[in-house]
PDB file of N, CA and C in Angstrom:
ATOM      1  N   UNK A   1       0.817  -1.180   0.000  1.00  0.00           N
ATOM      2  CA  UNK A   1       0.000   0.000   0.000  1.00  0.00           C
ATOM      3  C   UNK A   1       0.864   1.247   0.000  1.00  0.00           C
ATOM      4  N   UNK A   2       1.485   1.860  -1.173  1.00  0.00           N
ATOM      5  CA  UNK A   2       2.529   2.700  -1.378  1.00  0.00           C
ATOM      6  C   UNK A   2       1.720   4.245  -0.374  1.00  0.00           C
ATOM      7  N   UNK A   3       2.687   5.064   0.084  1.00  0.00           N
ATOM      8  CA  UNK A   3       1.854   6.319   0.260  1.00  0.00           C
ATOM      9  C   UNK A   3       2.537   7.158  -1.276  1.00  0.00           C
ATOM     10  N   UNK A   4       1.315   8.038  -1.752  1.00  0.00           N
ATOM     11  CA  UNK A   4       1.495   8.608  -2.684  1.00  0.00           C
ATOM     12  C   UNK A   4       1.066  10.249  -2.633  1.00  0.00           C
ATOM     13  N   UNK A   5       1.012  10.368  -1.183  1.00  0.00           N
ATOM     14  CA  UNK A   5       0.979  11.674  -0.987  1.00  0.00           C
ATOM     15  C   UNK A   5       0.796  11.926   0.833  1.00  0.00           C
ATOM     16  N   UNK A   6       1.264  13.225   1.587  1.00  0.00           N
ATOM     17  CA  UNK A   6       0.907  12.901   2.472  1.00  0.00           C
ATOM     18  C   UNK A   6       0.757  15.046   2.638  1.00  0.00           C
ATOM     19  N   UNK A   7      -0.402  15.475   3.485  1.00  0.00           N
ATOM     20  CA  UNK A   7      -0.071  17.197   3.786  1.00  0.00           C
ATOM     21  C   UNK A   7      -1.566  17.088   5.065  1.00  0.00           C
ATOM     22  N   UNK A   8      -0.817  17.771   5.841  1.00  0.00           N
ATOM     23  CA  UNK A   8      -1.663  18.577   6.671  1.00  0.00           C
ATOM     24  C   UNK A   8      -2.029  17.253   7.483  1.00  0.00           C
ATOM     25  N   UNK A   9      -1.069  16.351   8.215  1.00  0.00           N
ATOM     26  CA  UNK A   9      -1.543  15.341   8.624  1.00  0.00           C
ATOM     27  C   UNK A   9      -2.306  14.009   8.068  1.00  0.00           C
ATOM     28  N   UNK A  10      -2.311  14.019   6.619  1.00  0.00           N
ATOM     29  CA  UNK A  10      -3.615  13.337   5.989  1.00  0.00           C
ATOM     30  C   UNK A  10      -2.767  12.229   5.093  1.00  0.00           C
ATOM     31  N   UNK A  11      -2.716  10.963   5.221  1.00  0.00           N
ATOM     32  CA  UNK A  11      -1.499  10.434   4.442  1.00  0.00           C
ATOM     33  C   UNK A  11      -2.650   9.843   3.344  1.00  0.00           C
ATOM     34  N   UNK A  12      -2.196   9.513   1.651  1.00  0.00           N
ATOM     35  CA  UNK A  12      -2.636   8.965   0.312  1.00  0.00           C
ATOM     36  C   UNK A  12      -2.461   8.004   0.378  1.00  0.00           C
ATOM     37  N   UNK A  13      -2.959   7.245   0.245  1.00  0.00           N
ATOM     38  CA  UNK A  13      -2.639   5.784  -0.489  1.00  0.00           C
ATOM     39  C   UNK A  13      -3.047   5.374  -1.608  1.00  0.00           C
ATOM     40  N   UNK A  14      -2.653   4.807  -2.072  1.00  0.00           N
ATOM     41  CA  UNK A  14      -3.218   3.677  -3.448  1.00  0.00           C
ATOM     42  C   UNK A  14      -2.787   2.029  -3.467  1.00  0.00           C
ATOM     43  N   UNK A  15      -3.612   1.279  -3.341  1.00  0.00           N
ATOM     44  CA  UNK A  15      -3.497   0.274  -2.802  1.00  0.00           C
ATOM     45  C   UNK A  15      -3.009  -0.301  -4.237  1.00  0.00           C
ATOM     46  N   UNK A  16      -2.116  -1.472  -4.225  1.00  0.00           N
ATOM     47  CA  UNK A  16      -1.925  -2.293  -5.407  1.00  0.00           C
ATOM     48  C   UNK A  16      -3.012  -3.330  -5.739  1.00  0.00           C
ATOM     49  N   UNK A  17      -3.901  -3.654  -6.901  1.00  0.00           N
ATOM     50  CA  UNK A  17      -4.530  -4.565  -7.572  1.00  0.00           C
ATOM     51  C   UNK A  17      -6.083  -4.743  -6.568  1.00  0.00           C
ATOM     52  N   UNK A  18      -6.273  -3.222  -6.612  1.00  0.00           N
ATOM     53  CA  UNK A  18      -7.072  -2.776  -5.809  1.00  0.00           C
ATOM     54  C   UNK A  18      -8.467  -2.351  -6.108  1.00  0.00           C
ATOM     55  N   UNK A  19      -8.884  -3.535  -7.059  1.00  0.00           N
ATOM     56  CA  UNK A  19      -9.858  -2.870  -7.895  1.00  0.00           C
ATOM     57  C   UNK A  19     -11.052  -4.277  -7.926  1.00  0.00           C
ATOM     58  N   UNK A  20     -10.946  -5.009  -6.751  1.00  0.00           N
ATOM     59  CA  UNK A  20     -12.105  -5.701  -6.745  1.00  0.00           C
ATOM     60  C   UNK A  20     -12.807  -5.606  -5.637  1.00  0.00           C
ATOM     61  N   UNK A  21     -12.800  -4.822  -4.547  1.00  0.00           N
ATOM     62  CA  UNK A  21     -13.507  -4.590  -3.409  1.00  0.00           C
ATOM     63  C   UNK A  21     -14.812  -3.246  -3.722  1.00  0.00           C
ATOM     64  N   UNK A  22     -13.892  -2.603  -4.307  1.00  0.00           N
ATOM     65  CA  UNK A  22     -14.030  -1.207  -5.042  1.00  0.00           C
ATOM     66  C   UNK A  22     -14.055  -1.065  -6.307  1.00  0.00           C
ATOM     67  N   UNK A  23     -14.969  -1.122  -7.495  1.00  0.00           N
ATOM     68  CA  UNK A  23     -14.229  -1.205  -8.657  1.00  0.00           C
ATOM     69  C   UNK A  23     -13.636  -0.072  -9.181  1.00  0.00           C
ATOM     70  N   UNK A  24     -14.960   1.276  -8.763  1.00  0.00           N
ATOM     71  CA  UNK A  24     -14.702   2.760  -8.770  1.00  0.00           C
ATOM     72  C   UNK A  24     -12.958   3.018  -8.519  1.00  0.00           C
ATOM     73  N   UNK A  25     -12.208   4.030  -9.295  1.00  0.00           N
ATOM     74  CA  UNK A  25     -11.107   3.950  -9.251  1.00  0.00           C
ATOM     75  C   UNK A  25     -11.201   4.873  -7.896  1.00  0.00           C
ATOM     76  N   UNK A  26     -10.293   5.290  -7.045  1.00  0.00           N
ATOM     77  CA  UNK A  26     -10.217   5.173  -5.892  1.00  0.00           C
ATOM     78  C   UNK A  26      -9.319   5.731  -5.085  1.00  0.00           C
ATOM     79  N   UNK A  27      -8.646   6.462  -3.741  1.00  0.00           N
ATOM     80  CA  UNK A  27      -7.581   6.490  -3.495  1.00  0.00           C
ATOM     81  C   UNK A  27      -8.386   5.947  -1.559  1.00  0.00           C
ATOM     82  N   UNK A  28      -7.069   5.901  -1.230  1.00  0.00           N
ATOM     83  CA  UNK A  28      -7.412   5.763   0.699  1.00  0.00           C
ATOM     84  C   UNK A  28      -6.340   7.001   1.292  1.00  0.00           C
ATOM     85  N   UNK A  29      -7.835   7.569   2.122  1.00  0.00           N
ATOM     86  CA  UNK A  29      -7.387   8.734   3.069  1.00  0.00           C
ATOM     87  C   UNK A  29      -7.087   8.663   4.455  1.00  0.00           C
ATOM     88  N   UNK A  30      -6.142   8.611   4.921  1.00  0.00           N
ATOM     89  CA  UNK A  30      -6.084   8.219   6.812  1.00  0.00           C
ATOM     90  C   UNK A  30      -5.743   9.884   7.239  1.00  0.00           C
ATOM     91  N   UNK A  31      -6.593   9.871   8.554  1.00  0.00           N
ATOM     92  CA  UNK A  31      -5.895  11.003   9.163  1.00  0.00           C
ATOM     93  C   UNK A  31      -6.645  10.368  10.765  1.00  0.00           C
ATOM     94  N   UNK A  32      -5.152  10.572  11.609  1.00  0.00           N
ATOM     95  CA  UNK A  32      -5.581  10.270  12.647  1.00  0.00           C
ATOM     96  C   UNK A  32      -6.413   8.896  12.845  1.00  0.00           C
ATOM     97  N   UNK A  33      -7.036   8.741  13.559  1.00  0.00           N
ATOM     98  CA  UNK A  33      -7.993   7.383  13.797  1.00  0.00           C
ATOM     99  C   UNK A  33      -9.068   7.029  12.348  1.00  0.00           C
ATOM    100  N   UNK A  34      -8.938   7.988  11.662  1.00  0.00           N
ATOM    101  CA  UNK A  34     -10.235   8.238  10.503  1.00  0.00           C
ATOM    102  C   UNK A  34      -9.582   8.025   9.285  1.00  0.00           C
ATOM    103  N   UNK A  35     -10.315   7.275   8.880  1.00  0.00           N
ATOM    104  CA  UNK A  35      -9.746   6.558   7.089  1.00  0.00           C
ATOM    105  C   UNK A  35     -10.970   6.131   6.516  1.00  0.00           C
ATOM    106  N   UNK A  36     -10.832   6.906   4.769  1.00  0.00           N
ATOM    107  CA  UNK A  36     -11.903   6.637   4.190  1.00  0.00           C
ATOM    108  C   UNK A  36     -11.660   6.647   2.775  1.00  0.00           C
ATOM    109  N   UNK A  37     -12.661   5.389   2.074  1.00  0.00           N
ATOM    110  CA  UNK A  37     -11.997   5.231   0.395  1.00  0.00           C
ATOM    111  C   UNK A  37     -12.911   6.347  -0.267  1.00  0.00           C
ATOM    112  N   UNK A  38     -12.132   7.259  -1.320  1.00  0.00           N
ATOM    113  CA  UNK A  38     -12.643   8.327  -1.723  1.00  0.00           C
ATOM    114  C   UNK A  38     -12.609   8.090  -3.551  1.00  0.00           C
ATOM    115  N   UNK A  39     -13.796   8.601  -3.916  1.00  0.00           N
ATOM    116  CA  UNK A  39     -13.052   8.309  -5.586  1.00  0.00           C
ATOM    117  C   UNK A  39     -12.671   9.063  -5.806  1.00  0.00           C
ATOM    118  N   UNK A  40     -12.227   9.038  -7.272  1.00  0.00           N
ATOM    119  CA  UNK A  40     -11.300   9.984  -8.082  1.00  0.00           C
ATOM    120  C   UNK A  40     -12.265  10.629  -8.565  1.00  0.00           C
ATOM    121  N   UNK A  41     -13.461  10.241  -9.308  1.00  0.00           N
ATOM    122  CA  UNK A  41     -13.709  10.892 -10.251  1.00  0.00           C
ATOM    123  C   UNK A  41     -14.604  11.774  -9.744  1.00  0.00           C
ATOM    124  N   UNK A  42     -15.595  11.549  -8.399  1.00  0.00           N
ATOM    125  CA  UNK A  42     -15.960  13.228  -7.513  1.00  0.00           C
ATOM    126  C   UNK A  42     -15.827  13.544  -6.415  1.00  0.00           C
ATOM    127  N   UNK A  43     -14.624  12.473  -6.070  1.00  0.00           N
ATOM    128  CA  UNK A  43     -14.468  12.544  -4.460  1.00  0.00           C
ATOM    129  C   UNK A  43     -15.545  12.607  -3.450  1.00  0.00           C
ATOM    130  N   UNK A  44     -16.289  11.752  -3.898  1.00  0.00           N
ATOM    131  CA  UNK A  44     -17.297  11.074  -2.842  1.00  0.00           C
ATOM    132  C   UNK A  44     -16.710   9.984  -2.133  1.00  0.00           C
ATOM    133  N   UNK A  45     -16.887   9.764  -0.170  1.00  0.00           N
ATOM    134  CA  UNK A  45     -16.647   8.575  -0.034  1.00  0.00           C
ATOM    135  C   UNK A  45     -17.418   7.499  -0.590  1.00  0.00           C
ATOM    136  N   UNK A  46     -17.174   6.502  -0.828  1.00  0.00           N
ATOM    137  CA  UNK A  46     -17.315   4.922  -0.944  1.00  0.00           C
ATOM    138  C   UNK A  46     -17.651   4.369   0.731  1.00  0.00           C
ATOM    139  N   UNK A  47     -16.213   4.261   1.641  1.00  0.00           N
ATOM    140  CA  UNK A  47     -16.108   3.796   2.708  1.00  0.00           C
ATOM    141  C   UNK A  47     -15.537   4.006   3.560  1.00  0.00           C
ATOM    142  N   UNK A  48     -16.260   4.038   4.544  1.00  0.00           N
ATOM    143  CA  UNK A  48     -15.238   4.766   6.351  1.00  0.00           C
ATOM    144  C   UNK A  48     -15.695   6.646   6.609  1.00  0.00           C
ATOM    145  N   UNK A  49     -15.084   6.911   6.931  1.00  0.00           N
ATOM    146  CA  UNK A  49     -15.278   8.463   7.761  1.00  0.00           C
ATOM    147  C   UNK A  49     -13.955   9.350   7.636  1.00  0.00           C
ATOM    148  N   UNK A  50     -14.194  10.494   7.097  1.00  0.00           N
ATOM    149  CA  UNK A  50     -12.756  11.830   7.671  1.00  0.00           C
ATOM    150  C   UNK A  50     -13.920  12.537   8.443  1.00  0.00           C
ATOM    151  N   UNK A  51     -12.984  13.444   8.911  1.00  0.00           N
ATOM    152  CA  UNK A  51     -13.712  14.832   9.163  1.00  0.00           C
ATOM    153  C   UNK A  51     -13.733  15.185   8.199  1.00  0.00           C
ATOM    154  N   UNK A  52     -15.203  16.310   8.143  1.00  0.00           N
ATOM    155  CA  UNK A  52     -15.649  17.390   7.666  1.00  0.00           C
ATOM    156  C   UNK A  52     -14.320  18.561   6.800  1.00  0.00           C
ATOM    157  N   UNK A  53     -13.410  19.013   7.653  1.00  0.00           N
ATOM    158  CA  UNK A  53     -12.259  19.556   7.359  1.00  0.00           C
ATOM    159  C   UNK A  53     -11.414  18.860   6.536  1.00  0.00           C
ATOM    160  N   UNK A  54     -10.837  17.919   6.502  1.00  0.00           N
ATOM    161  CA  UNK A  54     -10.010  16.788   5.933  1.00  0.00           C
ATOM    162  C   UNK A  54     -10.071  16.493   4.432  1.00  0.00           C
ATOM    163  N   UNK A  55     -11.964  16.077   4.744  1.00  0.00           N
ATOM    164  CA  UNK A  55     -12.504  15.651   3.455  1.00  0.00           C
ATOM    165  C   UNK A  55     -12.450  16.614   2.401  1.00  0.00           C
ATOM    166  N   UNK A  56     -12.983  17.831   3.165  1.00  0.00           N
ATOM    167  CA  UNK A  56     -12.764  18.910   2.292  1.00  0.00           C
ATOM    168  C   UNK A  56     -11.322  19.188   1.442  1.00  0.00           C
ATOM    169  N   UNK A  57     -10.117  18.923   1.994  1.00  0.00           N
ATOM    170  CA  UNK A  57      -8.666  18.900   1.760  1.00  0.00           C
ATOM    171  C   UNK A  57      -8.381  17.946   0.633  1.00  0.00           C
ATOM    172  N   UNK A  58      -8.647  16.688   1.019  1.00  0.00           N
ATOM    173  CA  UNK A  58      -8.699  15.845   0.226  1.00  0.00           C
ATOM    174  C   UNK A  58      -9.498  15.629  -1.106  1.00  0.00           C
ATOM    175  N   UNK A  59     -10.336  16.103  -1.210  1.00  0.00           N
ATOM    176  CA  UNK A  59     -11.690  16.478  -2.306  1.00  0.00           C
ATOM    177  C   UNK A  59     -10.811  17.463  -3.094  1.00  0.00           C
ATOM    178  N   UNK A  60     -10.286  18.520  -2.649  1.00  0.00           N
ATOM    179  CA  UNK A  60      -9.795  19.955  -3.231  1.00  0.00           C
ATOM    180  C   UNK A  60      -7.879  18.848  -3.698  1.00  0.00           C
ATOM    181  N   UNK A  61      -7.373  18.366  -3.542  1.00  0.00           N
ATOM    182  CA  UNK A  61      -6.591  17.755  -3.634  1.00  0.00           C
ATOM    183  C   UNK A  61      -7.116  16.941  -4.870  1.00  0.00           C
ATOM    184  N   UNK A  62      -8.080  15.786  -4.960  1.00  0.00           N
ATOM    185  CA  UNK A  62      -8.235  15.089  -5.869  1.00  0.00           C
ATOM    186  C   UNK A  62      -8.496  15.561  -6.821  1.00  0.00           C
ATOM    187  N   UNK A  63      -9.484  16.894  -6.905  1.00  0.00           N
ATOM    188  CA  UNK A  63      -9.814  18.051  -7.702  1.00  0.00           C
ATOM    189  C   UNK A  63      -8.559  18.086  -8.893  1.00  0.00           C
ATOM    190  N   UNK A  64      -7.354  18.644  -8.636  1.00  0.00           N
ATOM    191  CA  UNK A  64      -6.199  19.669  -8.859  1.00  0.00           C
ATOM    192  C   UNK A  64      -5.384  18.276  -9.540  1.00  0.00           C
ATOM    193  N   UNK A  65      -5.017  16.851  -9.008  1.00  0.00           N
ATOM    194  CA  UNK A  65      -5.073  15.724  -9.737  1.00  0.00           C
ATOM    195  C   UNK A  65      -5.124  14.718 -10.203  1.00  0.00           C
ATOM    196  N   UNK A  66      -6.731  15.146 -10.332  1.00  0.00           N
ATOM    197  CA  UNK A  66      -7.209  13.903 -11.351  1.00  0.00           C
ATOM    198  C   UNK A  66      -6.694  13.392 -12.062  1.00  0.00           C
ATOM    199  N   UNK A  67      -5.904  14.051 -13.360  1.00  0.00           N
ATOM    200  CA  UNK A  67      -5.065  12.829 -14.346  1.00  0.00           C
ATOM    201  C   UNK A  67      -4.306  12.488 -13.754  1.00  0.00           C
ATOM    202  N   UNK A  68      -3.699  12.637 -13.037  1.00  0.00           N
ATOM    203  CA  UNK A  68      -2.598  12.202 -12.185  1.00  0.00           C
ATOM    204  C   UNK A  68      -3.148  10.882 -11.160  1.00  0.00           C
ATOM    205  N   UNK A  69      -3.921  10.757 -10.503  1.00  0.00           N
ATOM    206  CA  UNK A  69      -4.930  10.248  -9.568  1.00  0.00           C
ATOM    207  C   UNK A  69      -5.003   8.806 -10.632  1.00  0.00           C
ATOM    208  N   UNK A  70      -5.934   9.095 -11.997  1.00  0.00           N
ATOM    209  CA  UNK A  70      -6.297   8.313 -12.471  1.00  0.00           C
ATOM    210  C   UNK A  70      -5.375   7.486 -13.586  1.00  0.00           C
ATOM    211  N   UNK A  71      -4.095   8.314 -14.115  1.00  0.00           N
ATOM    212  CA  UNK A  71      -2.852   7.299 -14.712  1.00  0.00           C
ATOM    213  C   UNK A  71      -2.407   6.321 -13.432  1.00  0.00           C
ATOM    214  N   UNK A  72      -2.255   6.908 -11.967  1.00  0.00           N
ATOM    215  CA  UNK A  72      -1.571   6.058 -10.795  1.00  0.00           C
ATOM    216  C   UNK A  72      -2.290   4.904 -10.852  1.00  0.00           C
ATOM    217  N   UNK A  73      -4.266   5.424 -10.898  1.00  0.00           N
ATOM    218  CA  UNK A  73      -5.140   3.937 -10.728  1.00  0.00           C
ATOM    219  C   UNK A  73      -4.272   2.829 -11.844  1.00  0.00           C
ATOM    220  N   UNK A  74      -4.220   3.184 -12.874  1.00  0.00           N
ATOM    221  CA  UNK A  74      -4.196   2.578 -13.950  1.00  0.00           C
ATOM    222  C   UNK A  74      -2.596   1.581 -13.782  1.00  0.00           C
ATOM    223  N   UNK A  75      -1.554   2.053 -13.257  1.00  0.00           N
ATOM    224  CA  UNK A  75      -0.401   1.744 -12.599  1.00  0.00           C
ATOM    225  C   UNK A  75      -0.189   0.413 -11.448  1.00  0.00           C
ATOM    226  N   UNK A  76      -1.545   1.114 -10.611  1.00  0.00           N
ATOM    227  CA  UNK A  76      -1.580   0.067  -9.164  1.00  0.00           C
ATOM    228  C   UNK A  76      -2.686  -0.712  -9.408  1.00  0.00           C
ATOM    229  N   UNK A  77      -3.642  -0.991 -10.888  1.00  0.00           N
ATOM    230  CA  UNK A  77      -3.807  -2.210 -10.533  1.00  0.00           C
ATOM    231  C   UNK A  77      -4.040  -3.371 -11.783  1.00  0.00           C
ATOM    232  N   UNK A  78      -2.113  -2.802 -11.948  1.00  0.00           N
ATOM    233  CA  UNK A  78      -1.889  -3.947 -12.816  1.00  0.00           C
ATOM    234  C   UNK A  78      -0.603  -4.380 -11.726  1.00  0.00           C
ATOM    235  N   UNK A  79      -0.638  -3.732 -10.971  1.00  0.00           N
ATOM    236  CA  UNK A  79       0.503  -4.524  -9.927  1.00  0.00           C
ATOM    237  C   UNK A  79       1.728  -3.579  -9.701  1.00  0.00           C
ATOM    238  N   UNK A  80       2.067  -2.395 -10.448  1.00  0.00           N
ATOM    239  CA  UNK A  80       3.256  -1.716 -10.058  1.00  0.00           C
ATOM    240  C   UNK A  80       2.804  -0.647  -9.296  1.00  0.00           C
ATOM    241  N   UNK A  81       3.947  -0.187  -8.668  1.00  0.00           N
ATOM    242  CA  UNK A  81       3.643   1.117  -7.520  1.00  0.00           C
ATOM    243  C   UNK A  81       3.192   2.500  -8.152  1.00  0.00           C
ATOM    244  N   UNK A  82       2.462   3.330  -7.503  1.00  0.00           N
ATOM    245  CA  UNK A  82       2.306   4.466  -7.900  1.00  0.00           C
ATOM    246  C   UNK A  82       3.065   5.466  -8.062  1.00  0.00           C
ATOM    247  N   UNK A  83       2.939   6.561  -8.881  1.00  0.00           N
ATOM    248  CA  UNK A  83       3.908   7.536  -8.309  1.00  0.00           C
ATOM    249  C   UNK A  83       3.555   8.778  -7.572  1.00  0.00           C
ATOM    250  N   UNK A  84       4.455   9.471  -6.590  1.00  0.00           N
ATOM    251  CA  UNK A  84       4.127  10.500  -5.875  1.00  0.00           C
ATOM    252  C   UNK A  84       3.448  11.194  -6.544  1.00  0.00           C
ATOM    253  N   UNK A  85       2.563  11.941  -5.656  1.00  0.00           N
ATOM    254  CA  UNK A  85       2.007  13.048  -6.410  1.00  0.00           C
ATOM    255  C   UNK A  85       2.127  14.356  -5.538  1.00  0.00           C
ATOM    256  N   UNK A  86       2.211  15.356  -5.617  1.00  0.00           N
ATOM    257  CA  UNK A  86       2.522  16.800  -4.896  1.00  0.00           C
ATOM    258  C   UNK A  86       1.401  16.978  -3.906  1.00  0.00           C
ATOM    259  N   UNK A  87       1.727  16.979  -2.754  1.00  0.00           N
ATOM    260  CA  UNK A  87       0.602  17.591  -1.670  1.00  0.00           C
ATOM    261  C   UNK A  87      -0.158  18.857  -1.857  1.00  0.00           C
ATOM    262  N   UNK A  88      -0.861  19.344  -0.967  1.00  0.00           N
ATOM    263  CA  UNK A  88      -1.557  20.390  -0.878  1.00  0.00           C
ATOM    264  C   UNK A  88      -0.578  21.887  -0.721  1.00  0.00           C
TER     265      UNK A  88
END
């Protein structure tokens, strides 16, 4: 589960071959005790809880990149790692 971004306390993930629980392409948000699968394409959760504040961060984050977001999906789940992407 590479991190592929981390700001303001809030670490990215993209899980490898991560596309049968979820098919929606996808990233995972942890902050603190709170982790939640968010999509790419409107940053709605799927699953789990952020705060209110967070989500907002993360939403405005997925916003800014999407192609970026969605070449990584395309990366992690054929099995190779993602690449960083620039924080907030």
């Amino acid at each position: 589960m590479p991190i592929i971004s981390m700001f303001y306390g809030i670490i990215i993930r993209m899980y490898l071959l991560d596309n049968k629980q979820h098919s929606l392409p996808h990233i995972h948000a942890k902050y603190a005790e709170f982790e939640a699968s968010i999509t790419i394409k409107d940053g709605e959760i799927i699953a789990g809880e952020l705060p209110r504040k967070q989500l907002r961060l993360v939403q405005a984050w997925v916003e800014l990149y999407k192609d970026e977001l969605l070449a990584n999906w395309e990366i992690a789940i054929s099995g190779e790692n993602p690449y960083k992407i620039r924080p907030l």
